[in-house]
N, C-alpha and C. Protein backbone atom coordinates (compact mmCIF):
# COMPACT_ATOMS: atom_id res chain seq x y z
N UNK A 1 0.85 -1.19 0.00
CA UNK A 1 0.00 0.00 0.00
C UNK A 1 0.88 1.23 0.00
N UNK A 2 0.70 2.69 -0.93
CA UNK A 2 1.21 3.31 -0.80
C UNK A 2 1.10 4.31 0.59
N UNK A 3 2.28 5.11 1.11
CA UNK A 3 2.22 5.92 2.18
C UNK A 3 1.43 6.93 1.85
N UNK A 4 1.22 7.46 0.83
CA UNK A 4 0.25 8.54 0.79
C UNK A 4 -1.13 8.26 1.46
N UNK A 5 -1.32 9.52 1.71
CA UNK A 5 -2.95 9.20 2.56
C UNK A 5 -3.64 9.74 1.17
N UNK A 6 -5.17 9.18 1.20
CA UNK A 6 -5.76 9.41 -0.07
C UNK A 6 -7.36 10.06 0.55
N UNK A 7 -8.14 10.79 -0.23
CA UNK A 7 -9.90 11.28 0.07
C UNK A 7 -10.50 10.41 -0.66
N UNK A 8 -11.41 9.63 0.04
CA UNK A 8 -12.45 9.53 -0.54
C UNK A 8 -13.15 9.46 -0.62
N UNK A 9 -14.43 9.88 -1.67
CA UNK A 9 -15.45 10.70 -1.91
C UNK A 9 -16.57 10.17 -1.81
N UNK A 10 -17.69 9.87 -1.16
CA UNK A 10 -18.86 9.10 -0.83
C UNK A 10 -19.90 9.53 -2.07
N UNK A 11 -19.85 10.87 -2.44
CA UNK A 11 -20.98 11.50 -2.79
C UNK A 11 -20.22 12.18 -4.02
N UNK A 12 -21.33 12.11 -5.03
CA UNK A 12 -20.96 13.02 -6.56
C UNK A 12 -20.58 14.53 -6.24
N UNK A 13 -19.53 14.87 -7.26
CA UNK A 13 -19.40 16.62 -6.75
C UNK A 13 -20.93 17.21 -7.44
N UNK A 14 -21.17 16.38 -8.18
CA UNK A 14 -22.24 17.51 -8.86
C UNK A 14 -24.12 17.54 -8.03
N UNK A 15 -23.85 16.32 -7.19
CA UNK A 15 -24.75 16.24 -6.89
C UNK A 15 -24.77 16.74 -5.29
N UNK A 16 -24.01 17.91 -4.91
CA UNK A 16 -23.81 18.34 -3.54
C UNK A 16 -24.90 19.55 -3.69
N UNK A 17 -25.23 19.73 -1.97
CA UNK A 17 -26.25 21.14 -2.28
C UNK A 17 -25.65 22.28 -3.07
N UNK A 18 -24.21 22.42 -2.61
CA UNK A 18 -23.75 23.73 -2.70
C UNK A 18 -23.54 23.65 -4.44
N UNK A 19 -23.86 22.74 -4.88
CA UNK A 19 -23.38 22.74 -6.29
C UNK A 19 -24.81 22.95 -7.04
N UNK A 20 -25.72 22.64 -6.23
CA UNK A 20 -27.21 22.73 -6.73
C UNK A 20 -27.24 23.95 -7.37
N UNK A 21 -28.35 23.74 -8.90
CA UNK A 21 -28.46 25.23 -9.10
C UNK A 21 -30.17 25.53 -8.40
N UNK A 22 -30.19 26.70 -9.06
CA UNK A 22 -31.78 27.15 -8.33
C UNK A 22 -32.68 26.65 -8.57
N UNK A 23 -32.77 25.73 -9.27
CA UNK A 23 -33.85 24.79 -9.88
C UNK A 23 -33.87 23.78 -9.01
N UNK A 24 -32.88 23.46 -8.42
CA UNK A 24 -32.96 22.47 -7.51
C UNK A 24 -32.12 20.85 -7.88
N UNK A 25 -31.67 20.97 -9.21
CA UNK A 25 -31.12 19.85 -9.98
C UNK A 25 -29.48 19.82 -9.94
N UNK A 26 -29.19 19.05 -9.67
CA UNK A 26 -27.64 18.98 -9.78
C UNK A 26 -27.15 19.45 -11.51
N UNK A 27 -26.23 20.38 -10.88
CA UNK A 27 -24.86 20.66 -12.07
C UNK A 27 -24.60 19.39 -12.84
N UNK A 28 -24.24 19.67 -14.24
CA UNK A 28 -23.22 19.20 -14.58
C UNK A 28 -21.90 19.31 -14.21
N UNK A 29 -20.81 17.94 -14.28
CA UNK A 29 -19.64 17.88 -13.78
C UNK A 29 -18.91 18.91 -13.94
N UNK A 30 -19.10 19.34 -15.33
CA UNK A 30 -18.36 19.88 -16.02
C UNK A 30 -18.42 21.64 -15.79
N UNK A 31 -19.61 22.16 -14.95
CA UNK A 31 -20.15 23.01 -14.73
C UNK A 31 -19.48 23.63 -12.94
N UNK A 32 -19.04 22.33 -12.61
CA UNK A 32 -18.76 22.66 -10.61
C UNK A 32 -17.48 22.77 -11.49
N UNK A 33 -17.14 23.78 -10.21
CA UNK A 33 -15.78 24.34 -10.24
C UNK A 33 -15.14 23.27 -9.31
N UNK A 34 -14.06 22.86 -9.91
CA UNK A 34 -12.93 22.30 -9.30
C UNK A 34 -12.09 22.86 -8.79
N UNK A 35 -10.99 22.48 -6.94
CA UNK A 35 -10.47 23.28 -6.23
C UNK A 35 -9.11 22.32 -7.39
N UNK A 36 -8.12 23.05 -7.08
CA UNK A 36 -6.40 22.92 -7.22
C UNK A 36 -6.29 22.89 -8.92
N UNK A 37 -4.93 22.02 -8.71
CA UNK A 37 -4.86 21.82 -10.65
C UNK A 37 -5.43 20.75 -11.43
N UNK A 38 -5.41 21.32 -12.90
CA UNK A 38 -6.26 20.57 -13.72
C UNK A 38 -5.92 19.08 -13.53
N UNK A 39 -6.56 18.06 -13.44
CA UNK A 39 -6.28 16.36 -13.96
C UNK A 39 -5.78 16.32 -15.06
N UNK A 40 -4.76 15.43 -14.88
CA UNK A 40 -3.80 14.69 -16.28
C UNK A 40 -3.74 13.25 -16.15
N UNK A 41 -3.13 13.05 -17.43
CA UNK A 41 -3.07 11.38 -17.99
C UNK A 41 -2.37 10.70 -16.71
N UNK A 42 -1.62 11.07 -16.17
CA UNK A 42 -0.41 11.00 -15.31
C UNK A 42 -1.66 10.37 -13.81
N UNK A 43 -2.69 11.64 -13.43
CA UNK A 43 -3.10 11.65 -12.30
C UNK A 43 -3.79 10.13 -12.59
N UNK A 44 -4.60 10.05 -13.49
CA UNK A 44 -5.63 8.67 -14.16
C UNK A 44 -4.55 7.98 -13.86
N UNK A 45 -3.35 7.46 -14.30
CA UNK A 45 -2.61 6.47 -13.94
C UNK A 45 -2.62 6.26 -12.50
N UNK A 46 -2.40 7.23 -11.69
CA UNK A 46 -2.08 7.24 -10.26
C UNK A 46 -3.28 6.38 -9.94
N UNK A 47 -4.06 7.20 -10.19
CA UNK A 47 -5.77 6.44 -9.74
C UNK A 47 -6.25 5.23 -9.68
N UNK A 48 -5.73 4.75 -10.86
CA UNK A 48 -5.77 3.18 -11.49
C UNK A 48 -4.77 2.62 -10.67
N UNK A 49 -3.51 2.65 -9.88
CA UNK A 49 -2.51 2.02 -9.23
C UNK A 49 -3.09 1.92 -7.79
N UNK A 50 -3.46 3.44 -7.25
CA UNK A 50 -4.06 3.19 -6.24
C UNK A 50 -5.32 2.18 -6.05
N UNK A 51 -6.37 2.36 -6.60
CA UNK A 51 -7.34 1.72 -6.49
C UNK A 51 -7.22 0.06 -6.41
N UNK A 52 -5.93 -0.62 -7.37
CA UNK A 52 -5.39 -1.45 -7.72
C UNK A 52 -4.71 -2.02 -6.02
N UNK A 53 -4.30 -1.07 -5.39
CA UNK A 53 -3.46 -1.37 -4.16
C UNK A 53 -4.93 -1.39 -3.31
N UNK A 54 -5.40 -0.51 -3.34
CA UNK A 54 -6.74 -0.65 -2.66
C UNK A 54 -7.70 -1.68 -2.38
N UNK A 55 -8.06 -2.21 -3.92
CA UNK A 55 -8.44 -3.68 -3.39
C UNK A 55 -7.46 -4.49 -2.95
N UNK A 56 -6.46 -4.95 -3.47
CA UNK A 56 -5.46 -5.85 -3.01
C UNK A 56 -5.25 -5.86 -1.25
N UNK A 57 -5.29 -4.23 -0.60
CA UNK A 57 -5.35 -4.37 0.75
C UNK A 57 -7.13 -5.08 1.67
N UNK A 58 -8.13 -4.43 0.86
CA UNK A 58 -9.50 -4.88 1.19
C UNK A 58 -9.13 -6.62 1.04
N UNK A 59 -9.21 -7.17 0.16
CA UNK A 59 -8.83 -8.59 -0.12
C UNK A 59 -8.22 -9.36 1.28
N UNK A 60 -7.05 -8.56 1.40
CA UNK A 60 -6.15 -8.60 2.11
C UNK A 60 -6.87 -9.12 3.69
N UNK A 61 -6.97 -7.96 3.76
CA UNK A 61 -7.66 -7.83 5.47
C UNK A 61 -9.12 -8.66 5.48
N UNK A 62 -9.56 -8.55 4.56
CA UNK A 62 -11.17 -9.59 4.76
C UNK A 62 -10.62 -11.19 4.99
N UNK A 63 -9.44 -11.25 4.40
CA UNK A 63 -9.22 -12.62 4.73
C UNK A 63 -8.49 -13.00 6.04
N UNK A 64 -8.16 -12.02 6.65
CA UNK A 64 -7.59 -11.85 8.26
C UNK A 64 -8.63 -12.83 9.50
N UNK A 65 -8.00 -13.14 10.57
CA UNK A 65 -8.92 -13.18 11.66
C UNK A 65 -9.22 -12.00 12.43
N UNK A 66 -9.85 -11.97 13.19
CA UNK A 66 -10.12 -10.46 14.11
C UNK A 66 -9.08 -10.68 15.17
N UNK A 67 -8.43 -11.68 15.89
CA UNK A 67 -7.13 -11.53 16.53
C UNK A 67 -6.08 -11.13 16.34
N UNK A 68 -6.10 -11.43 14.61
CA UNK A 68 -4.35 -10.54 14.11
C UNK A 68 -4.91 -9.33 13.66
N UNK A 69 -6.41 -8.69 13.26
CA UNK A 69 -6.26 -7.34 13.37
C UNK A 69 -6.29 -6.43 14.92
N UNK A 70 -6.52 -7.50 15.64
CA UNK A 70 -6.30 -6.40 16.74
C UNK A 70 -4.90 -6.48 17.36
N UNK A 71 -4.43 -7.68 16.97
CA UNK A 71 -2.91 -7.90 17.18
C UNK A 71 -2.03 -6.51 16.50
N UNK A 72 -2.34 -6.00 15.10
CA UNK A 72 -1.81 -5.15 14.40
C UNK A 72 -2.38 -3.67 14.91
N UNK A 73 -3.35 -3.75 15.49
CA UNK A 73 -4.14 -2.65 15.43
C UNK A 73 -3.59 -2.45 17.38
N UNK A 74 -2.99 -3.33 18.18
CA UNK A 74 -2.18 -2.67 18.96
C UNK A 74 -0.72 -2.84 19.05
N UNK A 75 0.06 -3.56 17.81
CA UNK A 75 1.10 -2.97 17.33
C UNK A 75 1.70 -1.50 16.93
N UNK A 76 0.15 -0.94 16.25
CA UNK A 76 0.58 -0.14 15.74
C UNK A 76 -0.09 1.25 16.48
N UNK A 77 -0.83 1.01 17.74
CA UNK A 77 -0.58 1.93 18.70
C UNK A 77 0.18 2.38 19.70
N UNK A 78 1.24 1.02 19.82
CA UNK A 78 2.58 0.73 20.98
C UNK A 78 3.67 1.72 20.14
N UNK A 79 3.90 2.02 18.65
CA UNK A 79 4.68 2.72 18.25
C UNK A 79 4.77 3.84 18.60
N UNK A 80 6.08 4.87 18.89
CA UNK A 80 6.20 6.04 19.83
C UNK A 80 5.29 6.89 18.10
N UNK A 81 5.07 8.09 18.84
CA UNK A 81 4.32 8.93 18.80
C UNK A 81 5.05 10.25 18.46
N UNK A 82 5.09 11.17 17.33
CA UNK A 82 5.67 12.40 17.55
C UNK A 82 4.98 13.55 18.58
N UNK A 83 5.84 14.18 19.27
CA UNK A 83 5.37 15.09 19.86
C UNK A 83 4.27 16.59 19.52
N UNK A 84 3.25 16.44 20.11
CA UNK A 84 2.38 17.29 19.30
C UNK A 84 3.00 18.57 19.56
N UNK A 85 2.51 19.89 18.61
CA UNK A 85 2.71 21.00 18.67
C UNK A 85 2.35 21.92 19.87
N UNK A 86 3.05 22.72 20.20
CA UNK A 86 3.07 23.73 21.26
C UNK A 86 1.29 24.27 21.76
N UNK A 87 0.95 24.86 20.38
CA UNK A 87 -0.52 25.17 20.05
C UNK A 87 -1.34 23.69 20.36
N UNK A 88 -1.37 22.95 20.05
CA UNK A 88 -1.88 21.49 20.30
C UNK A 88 -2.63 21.71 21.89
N UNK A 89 -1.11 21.48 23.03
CA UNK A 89 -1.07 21.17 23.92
C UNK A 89 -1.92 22.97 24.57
N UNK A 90 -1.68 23.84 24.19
CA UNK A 90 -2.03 24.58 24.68
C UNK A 90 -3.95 24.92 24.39
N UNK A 91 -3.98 24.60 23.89
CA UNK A 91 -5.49 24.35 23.23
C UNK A 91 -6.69 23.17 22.93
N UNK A 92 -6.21 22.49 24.52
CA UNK A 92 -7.12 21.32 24.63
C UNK A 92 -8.86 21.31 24.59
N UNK A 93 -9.53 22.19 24.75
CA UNK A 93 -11.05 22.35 24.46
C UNK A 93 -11.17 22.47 23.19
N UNK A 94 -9.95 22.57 22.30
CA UNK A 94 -10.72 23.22 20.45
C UNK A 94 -9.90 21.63 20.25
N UNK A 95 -9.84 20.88 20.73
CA UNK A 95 -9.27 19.48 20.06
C UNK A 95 -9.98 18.61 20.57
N UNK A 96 -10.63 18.35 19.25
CA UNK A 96 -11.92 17.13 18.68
C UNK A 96 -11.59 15.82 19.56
N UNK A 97 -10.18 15.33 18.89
CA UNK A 97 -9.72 14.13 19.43
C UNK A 97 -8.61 14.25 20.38
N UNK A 98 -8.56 13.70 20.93
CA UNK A 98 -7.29 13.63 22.06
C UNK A 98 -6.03 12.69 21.59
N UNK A 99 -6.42 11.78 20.55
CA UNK A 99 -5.38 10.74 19.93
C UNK A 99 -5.20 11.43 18.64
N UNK A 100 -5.52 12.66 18.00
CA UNK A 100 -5.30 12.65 16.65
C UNK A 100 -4.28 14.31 17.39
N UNK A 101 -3.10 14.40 16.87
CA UNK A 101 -2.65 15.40 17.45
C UNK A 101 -2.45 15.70 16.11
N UNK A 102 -2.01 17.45 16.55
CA UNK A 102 -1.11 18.66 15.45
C UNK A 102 0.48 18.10 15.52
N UNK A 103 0.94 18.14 15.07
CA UNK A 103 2.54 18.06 14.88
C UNK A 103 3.00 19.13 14.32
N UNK A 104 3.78 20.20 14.72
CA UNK A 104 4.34 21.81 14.18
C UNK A 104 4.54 21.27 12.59
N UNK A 105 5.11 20.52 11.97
CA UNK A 105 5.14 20.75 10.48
C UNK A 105 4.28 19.94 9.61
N UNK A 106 2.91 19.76 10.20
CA UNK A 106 1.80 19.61 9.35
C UNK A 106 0.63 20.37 9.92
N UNK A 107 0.83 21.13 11.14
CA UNK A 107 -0.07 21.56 11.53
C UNK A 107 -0.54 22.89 10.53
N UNK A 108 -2.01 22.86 10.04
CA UNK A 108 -2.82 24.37 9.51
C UNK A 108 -2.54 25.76 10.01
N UNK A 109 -1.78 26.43 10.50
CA UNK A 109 -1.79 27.50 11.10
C UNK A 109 -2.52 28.85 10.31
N UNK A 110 -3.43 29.38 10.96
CA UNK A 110 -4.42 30.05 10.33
C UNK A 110 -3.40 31.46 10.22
N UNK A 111 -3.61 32.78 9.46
CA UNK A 111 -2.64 33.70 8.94
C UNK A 111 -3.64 34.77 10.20
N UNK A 112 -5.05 34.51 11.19
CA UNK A 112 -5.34 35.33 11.77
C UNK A 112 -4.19 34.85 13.35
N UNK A 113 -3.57 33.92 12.86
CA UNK A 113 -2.95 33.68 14.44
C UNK A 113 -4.13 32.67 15.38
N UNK A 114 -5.38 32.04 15.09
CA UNK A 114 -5.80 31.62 15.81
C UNK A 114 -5.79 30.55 15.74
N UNK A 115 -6.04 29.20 16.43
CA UNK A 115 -6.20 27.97 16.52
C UNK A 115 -7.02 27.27 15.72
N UNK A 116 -6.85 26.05 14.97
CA UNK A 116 -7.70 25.32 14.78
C UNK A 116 -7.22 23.85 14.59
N UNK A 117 -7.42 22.73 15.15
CA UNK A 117 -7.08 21.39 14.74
C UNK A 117 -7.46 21.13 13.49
N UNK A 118 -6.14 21.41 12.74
CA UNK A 118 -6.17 20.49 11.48
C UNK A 118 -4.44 20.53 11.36
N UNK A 119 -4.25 19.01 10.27
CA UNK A 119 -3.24 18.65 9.51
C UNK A 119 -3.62 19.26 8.35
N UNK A 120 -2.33 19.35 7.57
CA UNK A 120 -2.16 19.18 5.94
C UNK A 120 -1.52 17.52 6.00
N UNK A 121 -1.98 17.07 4.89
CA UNK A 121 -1.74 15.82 4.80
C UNK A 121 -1.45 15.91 3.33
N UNK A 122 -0.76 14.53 2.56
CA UNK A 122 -0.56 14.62 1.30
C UNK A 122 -1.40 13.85 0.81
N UNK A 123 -2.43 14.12 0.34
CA UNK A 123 -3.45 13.63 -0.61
C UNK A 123 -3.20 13.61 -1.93
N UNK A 124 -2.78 12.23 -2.83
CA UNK A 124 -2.82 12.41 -4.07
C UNK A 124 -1.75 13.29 -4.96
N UNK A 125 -0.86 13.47 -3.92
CA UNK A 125 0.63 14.43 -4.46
C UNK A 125 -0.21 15.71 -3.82
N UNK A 126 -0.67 16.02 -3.75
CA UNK A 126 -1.70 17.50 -3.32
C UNK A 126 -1.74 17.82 -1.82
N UNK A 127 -0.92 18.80 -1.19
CA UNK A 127 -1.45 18.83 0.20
C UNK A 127 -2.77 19.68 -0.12
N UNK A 128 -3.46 19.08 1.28
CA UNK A 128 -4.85 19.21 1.28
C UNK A 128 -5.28 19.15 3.07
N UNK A 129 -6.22 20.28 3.66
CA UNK A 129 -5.63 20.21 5.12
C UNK A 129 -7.64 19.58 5.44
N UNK A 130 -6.74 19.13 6.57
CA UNK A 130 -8.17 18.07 7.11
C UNK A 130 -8.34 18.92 8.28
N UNK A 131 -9.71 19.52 8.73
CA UNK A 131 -10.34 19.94 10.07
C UNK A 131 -10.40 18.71 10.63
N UNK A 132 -10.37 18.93 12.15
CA UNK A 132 -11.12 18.21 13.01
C UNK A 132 -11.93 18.76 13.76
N UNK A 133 -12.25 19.45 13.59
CA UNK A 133 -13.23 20.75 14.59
C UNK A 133 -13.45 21.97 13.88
N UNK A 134 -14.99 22.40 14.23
CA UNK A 134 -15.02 23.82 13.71
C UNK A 134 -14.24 24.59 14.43
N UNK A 135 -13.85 25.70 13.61
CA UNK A 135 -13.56 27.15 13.86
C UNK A 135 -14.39 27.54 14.77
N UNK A 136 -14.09 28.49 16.30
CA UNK A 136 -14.97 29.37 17.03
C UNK A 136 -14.79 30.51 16.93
């Protein structure tokens, strides 16, 4: 499986409210504005590899017992931990989770100076930052 972390998408872009037009009917695809850069031949390849690793891991794990996933699943909570960010620790009521920490060089830092729990993570070659909590 690749290390990249990947999104994925439950629901059509075109068929979101915010994409609704006033009629009430979903956009065409081609009509919602897309966030970052255009898709290339390149990204479709990526897509097709991932998805490819994707089942291969589903496969994978369905054929597991539930003792070696919890065997793995507290392997891989016994592993040390980077130290969360300064802001993190100082801002325990605006943090959603208590196990999902900020780390100073993925942490979102907003340009007003204020707090908010989120990572940037690398999605798809693309950083892309994940909330865990609203903004107050």
């Amino acid at each position: 499986m690749t290390s990249r972390n990947r999104n994925i998408v439950t629901a059509s872009r075109g068929d979101t409210p915010r994409a609704r037009q006033s009629s009430g009917q979903p956009r065409s695809r081609s009509s919602v504005r897309r966030q970052g850069r255009p898709r290339t031949v390149e990204d479709s390849n990526e897509d097709a590899a991932f998805i490819e690793q994707l089942q291969a891991w589903a496969q994978e794990t369905s054929r597991k017992q539930l003792t070696d996933l919890e065997s793995e699943f507290e392997r891989l909570q016994s592993q040390p931990r980077p130290e969360p960010s300064a802001e993190f620790a100082r801002n325990p009521t605006l943090n959603r989770y208590r196990d999902v920490i900020c780390v100073e060089n993925n942490r979102v830092a907003l340009s007003n100076g204020r707090y908010i729990h989120a990572n940037w993570i690398d999605s798809h070659g693309e950083a892309r930052q994940v909330l865990d909590k609203k903004l107050f």
